[in-house]
PDB file of N, CA and C in Angstrom:
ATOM      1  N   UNK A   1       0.839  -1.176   0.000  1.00  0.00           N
ATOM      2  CA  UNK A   1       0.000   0.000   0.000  1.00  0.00           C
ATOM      3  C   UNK A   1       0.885   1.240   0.000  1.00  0.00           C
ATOM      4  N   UNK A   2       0.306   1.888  -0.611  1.00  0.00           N
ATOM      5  CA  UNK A   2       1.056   3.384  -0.635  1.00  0.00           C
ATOM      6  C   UNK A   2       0.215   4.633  -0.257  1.00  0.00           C
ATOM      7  N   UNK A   3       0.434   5.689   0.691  1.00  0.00           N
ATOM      8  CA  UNK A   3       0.093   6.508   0.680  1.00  0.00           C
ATOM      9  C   UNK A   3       0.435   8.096   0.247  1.00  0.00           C
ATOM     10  N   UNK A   4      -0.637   8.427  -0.016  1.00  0.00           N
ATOM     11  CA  UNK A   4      -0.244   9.568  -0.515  1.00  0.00           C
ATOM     12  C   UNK A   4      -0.976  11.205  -0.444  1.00  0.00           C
ATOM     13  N   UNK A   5      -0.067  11.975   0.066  1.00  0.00           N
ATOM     14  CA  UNK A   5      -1.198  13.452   0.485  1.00  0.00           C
ATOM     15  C   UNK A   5      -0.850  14.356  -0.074  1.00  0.00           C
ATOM     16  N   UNK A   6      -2.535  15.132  -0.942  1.00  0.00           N
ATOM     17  CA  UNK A   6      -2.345  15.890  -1.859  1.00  0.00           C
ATOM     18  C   UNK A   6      -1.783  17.324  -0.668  1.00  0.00           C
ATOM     19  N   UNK A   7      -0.978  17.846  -1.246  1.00  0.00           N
ATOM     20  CA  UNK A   7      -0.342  19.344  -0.423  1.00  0.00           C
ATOM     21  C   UNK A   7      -1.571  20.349  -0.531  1.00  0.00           C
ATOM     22  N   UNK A   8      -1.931  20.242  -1.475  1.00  0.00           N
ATOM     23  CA  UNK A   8      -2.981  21.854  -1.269  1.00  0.00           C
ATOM     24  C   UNK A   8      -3.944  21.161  -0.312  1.00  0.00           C
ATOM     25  N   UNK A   9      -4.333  20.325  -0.566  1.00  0.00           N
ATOM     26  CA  UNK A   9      -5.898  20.107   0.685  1.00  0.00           C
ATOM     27  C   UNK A   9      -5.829  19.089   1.755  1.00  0.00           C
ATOM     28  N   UNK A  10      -4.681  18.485   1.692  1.00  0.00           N
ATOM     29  CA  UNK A  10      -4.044  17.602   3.078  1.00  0.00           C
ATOM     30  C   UNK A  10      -4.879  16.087   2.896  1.00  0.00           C
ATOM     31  N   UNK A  11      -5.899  16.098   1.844  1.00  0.00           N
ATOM     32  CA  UNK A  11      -6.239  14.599   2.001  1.00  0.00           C
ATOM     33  C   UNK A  11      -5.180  13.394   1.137  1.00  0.00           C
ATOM     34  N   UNK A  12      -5.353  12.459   2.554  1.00  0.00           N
ATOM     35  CA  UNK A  12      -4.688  11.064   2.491  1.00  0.00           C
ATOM     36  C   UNK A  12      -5.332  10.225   1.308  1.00  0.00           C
ATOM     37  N   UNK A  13      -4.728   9.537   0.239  1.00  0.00           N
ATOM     38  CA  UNK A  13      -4.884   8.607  -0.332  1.00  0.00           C
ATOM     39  C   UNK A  13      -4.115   7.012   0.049  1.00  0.00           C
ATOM     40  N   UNK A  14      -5.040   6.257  -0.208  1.00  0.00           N
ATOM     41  CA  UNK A  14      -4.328   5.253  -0.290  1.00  0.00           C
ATOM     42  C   UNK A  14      -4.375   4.073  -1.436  1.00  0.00           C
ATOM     43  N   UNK A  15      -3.008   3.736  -1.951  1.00  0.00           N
ATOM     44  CA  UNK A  15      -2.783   3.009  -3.488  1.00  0.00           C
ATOM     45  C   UNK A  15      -2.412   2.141  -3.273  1.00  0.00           C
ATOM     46  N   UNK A  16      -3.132   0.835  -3.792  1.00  0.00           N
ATOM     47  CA  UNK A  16      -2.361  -0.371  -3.831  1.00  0.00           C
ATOM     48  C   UNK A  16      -1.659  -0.407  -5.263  1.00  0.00           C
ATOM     49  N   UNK A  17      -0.429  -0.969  -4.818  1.00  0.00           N
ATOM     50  CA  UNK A  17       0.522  -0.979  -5.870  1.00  0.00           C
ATOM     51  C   UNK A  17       0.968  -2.396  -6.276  1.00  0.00           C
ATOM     52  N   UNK A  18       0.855  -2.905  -7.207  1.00  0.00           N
ATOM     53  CA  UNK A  18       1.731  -3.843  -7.489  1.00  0.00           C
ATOM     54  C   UNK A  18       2.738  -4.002  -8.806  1.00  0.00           C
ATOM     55  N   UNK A  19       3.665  -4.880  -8.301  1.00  0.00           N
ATOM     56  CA  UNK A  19       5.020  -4.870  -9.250  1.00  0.00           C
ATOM     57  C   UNK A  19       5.234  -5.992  -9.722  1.00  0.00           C
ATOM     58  N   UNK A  20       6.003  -6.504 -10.719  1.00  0.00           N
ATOM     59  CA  UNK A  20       6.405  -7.791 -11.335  1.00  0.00           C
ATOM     60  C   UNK A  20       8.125  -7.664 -11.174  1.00  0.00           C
ATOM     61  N   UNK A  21       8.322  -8.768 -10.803  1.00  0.00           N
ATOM     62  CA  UNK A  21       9.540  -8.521 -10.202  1.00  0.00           C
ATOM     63  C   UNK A  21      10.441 -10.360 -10.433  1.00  0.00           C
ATOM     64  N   UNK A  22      11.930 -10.340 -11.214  1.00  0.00           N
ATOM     65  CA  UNK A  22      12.387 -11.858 -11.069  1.00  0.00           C
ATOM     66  C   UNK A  22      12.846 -12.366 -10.159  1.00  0.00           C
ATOM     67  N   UNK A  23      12.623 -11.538  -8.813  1.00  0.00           N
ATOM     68  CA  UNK A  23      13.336 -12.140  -7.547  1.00  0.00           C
ATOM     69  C   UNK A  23      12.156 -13.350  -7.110  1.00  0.00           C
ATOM     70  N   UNK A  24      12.430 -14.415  -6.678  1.00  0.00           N
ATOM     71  CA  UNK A  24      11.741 -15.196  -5.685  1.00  0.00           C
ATOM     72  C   UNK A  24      11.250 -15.281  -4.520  1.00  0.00           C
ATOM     73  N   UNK A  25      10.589 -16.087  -4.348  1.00  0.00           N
ATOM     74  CA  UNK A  25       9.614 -15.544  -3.055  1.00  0.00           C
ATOM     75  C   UNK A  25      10.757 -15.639  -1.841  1.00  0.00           C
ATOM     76  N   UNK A  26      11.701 -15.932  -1.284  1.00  0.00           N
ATOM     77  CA  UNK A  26      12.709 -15.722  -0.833  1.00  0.00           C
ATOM     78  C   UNK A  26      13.155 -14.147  -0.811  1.00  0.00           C
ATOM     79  N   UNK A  27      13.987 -14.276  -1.661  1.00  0.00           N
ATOM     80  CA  UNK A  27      14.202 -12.967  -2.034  1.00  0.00           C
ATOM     81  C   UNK A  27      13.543 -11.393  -2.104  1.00  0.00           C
ATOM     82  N   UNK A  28      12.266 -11.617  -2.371  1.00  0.00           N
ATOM     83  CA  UNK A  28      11.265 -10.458  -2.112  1.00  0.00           C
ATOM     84  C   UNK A  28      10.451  -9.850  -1.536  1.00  0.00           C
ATOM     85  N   UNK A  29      11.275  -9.924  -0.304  1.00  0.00           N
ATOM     86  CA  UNK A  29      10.717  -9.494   1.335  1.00  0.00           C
ATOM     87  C   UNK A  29      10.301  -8.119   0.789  1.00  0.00           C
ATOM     88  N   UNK A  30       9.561  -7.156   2.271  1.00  0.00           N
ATOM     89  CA  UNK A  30       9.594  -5.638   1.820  1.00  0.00           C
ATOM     90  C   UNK A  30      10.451  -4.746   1.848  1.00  0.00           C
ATOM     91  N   UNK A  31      11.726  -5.182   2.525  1.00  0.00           N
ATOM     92  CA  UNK A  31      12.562  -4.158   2.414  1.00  0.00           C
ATOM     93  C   UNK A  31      13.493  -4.065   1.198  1.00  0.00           C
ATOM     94  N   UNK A  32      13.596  -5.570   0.069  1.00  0.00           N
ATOM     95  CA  UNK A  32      13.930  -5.576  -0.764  1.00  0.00           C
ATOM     96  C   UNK A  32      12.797  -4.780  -2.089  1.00  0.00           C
ATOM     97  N   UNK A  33      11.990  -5.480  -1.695  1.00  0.00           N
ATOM     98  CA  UNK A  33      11.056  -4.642  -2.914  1.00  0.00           C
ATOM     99  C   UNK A  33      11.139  -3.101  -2.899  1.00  0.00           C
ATOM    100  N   UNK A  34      11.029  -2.794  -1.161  1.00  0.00           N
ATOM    101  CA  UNK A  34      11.083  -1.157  -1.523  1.00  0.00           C
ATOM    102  C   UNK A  34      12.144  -0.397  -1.743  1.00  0.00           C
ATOM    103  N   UNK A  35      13.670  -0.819  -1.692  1.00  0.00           N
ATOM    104  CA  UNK A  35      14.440  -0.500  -2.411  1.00  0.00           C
ATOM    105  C   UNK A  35      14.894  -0.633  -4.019  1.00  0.00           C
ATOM    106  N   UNK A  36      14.169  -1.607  -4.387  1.00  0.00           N
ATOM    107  CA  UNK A  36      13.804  -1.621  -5.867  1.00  0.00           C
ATOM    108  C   UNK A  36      13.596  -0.917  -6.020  1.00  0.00           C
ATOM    109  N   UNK A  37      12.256  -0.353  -5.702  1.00  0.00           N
ATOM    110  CA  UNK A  37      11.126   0.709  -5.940  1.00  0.00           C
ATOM    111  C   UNK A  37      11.974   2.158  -6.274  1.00  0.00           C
ATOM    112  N   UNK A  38      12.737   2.425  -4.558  1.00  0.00           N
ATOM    113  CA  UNK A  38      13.430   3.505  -4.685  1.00  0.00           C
ATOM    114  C   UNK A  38      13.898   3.895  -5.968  1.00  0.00           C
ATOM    115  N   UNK A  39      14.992   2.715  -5.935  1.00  0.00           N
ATOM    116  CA  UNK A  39      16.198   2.942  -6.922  1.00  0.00           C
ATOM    117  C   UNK A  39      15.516   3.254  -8.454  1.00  0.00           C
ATOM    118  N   UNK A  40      14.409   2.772  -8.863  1.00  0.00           N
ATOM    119  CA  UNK A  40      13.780   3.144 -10.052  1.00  0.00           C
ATOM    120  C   UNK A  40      13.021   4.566  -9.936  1.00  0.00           C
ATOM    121  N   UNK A  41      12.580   5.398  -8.975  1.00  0.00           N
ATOM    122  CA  UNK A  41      12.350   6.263  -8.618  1.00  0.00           C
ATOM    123  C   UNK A  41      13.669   7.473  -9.132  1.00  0.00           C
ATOM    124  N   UNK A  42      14.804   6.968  -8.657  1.00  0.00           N
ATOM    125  CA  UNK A  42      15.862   7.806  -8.828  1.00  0.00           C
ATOM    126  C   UNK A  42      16.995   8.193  -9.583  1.00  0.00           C
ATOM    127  N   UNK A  43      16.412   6.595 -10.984  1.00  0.00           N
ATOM    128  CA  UNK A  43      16.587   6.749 -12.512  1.00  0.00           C
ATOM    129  C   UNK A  43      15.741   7.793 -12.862  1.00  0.00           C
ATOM    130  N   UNK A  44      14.524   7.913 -12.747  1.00  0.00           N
ATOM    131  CA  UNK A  44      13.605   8.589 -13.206  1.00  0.00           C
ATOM    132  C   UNK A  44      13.892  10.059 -12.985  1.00  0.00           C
ATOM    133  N   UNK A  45      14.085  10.369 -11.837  1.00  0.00           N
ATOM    134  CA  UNK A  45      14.619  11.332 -11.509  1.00  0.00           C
ATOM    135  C   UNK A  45      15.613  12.364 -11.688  1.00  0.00           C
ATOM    136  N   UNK A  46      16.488  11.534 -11.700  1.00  0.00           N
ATOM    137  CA  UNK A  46      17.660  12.010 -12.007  1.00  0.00           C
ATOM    138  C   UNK A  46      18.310  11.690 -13.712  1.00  0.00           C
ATOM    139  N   UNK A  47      17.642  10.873 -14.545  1.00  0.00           N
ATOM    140  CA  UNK A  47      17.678  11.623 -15.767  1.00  0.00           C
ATOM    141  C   UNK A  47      16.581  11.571 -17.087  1.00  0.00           C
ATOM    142  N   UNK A  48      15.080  11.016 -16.704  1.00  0.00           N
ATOM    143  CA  UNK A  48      14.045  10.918 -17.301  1.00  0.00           C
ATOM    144  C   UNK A  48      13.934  11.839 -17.413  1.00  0.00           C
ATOM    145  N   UNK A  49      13.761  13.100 -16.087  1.00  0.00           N
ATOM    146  CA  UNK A  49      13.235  13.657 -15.247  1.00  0.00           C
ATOM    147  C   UNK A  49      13.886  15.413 -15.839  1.00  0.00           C
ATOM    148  N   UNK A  50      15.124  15.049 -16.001  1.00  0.00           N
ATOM    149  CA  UNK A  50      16.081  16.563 -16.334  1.00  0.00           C
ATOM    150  C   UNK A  50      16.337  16.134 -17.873  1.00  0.00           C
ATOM    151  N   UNK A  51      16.339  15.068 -18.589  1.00  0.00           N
ATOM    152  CA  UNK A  51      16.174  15.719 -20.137  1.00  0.00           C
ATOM    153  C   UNK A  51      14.559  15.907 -20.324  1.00  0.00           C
ATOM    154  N   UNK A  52      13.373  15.685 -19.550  1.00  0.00           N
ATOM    155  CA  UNK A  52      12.627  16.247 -20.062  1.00  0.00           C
ATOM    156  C   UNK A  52      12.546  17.950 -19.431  1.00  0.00           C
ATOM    157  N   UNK A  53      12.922  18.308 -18.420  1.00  0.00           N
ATOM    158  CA  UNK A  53      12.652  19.189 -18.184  1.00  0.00           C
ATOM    159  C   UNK A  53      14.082  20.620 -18.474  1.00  0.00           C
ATOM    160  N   UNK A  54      14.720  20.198 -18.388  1.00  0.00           N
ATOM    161  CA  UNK A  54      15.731  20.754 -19.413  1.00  0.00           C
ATOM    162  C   UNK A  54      15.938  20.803 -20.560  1.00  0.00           C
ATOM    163  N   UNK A  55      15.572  19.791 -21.047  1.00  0.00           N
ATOM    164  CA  UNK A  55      15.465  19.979 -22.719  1.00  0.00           C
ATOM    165  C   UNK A  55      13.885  19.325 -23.601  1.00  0.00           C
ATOM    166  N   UNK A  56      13.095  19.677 -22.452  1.00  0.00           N
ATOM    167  CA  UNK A  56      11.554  19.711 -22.854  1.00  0.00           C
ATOM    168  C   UNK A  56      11.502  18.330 -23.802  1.00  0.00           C
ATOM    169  N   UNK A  57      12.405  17.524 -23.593  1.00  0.00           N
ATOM    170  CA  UNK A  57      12.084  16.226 -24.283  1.00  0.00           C
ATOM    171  C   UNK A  57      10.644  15.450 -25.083  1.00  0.00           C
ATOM    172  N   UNK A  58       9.936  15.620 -24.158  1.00  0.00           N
ATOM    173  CA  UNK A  58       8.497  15.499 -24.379  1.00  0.00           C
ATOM    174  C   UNK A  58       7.835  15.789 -25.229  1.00  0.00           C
ATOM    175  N   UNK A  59       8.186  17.349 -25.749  1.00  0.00           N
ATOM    176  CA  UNK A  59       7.723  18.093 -27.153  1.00  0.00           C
ATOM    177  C   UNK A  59       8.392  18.078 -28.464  1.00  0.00           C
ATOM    178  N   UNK A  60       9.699  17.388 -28.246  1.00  0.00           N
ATOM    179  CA  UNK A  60      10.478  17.018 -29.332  1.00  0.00           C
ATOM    180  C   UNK A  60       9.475  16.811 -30.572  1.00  0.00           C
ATOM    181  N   UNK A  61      10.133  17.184 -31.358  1.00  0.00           N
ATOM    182  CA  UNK A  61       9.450  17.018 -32.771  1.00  0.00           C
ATOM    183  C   UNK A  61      10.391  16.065 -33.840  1.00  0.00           C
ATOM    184  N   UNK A  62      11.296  15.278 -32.891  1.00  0.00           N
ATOM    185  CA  UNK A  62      12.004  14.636 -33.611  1.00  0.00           C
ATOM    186  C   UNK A  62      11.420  12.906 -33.034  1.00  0.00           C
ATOM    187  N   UNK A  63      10.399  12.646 -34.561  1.00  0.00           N
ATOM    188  CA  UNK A  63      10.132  11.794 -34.216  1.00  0.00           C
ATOM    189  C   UNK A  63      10.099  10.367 -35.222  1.00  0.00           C
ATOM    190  N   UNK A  64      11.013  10.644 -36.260  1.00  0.00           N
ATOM    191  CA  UNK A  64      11.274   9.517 -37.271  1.00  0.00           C
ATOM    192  C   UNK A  64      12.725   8.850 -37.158  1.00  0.00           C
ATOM    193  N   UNK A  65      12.254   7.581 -37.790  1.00  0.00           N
ATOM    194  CA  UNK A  65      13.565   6.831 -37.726  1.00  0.00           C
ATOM    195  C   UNK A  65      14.545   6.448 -36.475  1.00  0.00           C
ATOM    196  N   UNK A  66      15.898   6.826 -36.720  1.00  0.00           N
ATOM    197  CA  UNK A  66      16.650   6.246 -34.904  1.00  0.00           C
ATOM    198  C   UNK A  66      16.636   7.574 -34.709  1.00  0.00           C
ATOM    199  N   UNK A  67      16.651   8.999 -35.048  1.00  0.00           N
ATOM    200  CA  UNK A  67      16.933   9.962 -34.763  1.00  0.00           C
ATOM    201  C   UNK A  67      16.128  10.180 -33.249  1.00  0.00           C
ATOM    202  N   UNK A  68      15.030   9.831 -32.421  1.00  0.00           N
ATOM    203  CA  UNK A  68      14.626   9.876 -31.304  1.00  0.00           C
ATOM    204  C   UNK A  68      15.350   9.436 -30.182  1.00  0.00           C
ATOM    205  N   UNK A  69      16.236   8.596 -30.475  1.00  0.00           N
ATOM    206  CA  UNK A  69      17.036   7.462 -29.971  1.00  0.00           C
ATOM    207  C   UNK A  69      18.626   7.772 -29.771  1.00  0.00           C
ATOM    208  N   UNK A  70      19.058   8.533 -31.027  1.00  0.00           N
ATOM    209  CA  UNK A  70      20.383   9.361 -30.750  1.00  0.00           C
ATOM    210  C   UNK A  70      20.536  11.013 -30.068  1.00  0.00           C
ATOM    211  N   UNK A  71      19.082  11.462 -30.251  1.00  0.00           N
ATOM    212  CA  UNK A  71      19.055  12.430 -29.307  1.00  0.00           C
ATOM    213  C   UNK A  71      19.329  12.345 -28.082  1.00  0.00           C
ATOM    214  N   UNK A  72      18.188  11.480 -27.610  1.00  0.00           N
ATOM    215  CA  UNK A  72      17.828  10.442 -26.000  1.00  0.00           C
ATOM    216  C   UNK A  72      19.932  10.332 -25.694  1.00  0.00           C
ATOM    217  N   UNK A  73      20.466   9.755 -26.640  1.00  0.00           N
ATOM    218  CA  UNK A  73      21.484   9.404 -26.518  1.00  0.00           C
ATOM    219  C   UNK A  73      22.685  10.271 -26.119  1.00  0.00           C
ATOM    220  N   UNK A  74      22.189  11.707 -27.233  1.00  0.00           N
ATOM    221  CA  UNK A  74      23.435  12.624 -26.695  1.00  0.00           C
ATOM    222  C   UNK A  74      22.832  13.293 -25.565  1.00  0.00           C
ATOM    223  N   UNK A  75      21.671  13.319 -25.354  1.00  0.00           N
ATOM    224  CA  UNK A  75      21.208  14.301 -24.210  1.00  0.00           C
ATOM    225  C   UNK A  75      21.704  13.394 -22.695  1.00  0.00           C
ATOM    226  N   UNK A  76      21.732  12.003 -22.913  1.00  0.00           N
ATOM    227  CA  UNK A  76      22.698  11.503 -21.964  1.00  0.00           C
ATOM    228  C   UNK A  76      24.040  11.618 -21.325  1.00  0.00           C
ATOM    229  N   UNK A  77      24.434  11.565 -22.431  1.00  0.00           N
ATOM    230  CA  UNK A  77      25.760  11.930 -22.861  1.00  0.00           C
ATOM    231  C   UNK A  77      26.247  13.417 -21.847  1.00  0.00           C
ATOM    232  N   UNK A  78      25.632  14.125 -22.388  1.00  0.00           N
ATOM    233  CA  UNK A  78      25.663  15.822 -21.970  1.00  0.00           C
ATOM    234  C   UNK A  78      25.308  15.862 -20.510  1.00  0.00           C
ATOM    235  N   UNK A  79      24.263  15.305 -19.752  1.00  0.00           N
ATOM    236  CA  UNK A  79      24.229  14.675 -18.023  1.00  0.00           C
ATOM    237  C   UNK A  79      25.315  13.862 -17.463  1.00  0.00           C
ATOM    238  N   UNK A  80      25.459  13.287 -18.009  1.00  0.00           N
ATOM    239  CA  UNK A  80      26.654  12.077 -17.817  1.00  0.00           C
ATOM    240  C   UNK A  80      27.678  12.972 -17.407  1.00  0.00           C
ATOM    241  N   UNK A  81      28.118  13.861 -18.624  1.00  0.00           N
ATOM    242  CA  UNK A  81      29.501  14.335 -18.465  1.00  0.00           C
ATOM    243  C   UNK A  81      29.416  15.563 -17.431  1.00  0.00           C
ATOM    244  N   UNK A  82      28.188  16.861 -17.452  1.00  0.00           N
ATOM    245  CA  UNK A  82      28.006  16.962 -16.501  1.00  0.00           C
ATOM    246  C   UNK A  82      28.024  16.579 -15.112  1.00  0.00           C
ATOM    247  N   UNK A  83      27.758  15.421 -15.085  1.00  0.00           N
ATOM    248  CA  UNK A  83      27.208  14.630 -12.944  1.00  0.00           C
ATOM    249  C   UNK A  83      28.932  14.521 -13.384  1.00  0.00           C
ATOM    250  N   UNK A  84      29.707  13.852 -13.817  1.00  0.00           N
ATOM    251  CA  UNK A  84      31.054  13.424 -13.853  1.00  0.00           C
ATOM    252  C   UNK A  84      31.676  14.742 -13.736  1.00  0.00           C
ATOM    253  N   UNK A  85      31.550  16.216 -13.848  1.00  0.00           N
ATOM    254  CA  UNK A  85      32.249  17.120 -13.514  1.00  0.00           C
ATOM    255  C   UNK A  85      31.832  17.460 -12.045  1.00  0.00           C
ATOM    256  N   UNK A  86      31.064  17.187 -11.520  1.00  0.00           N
ATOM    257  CA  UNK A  86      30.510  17.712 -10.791  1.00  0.00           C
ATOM    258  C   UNK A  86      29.555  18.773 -10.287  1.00  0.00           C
ATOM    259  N   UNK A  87      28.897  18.530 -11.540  1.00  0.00           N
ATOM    260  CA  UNK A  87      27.581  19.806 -11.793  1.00  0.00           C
ATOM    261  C   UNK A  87      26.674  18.969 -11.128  1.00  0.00           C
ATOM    262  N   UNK A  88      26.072  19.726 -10.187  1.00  0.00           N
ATOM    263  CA  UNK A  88      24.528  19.186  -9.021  1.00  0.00           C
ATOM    264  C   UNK A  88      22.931  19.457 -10.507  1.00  0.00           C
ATOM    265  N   UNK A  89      23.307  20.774 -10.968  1.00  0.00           N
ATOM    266  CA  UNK A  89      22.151  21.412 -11.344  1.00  0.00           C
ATOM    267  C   UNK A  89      22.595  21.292 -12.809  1.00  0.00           C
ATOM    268  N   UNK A  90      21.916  20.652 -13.494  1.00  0.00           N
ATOM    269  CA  UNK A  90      21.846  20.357 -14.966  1.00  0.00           C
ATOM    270  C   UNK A  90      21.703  21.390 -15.712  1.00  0.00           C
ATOM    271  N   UNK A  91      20.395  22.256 -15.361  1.00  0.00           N
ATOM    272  CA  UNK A  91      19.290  23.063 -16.136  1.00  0.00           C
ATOM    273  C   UNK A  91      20.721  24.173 -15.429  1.00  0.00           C
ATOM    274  N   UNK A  92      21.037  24.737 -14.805  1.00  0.00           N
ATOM    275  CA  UNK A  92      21.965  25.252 -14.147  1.00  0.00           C
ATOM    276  C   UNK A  92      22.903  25.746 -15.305  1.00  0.00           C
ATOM    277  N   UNK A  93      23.477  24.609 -15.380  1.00  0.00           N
ATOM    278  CA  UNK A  93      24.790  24.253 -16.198  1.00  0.00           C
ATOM    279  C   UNK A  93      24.877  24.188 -17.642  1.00  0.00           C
ATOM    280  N   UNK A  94      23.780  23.591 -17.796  1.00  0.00           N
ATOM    281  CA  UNK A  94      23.339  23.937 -19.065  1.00  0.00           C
ATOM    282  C   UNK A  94      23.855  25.469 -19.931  1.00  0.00           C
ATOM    283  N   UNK A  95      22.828  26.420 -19.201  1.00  0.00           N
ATOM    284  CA  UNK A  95      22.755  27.851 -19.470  1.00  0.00           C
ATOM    285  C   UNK A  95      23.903  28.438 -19.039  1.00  0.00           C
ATOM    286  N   UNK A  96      25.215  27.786 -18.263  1.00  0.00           N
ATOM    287  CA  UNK A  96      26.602  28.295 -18.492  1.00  0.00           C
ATOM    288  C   UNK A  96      27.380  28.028 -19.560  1.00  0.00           C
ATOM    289  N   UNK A  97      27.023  26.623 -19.851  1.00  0.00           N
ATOM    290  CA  UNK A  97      28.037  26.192 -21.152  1.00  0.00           C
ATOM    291  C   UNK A  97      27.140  26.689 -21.942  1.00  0.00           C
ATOM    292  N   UNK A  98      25.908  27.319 -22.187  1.00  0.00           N
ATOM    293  CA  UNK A  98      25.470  27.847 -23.183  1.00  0.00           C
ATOM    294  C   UNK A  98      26.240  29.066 -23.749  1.00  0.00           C
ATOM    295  N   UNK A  99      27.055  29.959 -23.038  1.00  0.00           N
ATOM    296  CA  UNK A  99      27.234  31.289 -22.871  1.00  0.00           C
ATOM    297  C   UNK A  99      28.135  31.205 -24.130  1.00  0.00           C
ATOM    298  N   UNK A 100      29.274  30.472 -23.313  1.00  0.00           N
ATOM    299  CA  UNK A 100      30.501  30.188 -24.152  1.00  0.00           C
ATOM    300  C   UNK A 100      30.657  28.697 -25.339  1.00  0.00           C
ATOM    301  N   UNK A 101      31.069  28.987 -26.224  1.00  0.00           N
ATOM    302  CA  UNK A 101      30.839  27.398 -26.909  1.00  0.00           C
ATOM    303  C   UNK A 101      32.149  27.091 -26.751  1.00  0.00           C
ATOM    304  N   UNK A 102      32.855  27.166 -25.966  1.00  0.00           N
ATOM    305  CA  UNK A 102      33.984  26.440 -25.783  1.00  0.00           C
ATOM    306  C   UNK A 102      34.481  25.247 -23.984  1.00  0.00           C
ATOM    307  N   UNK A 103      33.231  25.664 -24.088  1.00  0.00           N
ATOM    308  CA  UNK A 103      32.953  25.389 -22.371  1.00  0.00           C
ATOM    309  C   UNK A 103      32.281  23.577 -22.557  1.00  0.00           C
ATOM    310  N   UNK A 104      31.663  23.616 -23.594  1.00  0.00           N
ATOM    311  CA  UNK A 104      31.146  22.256 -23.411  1.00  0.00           C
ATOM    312  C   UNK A 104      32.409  21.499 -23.666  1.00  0.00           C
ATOM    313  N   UNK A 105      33.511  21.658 -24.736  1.00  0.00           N
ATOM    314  CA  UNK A 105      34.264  21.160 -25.310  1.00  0.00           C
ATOM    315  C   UNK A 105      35.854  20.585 -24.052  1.00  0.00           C
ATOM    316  N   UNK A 106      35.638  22.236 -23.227  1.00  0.00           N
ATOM    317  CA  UNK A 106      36.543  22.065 -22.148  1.00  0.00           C
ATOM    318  C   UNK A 106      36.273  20.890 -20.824  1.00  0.00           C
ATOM    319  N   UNK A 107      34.617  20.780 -21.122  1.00  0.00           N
ATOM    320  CA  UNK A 107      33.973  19.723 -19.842  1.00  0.00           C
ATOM    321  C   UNK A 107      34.567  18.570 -20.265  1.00  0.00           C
ATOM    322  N   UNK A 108      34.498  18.489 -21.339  1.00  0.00           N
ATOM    323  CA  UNK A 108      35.138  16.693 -22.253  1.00  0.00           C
ATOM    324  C   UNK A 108      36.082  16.761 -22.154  1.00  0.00           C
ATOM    325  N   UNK A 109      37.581  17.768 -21.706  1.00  0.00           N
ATOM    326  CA  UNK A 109      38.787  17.336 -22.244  1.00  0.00           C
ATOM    327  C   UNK A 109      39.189  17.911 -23.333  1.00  0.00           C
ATOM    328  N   UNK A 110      38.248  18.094 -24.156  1.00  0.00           N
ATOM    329  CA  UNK A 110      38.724  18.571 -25.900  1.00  0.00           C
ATOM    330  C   UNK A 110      38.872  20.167 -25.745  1.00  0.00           C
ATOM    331  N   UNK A 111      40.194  20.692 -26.319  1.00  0.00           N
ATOM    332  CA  UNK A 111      40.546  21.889 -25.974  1.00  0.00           C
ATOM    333  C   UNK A 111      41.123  22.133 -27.369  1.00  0.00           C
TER     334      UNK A 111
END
């Protein structure tokens, strides 16, 4: 069960949730499942979550062929190397290496 409370009007919901999962009945106590849970929570998060909202992913109009797929790909790419410099704030960072075009090139190494 999951609960959940809307902020503007304070009422409690409650969701039953279920998951499909290859662990065995052994294996899939609740403290294992709900760290599953987490950890897919914090893919999502941390980069479903910031190429859509940094680079509005969602509205892309690139939608033929692999070209959806190599975007997805460099927009990874561009987080990746970001979190690996140590940028917290994507959308942040973004709009710095925007300034200069030599700044993305310097994050990679390539000078």
């Amino acid at each position: 069960m999951r609960r959940r409370r809307i902020i503007s009007t304070g009422k409690v919901t409650l969701e039953r949730v279920y998951a499909v999962t290859d662990l065995t009945a052994e294996q899939a106590d609740a403290t294992e499942i709900a760290h599953r849970v987490r950890r897919h929570w914090d893919i999502e998060n941390q980069l479903h979550h910031v190429r859509d909202t940094a680079w509005t992913e969602d509205a892309s109009r690139v939608h033929t062929g692999t070209a959806p797929r190599a975007m997805a790909n460099l927009r990874n790419l561009a987080i990746g190397a970001l979190r690996l410099t140590g940028h917290t704030s994507i959308a942040a960072s973004l709009r710095h290496h925007a300034r200069n075009a030599t700044r993305p090139l310097a994050t990679l190494g390539i000078t």
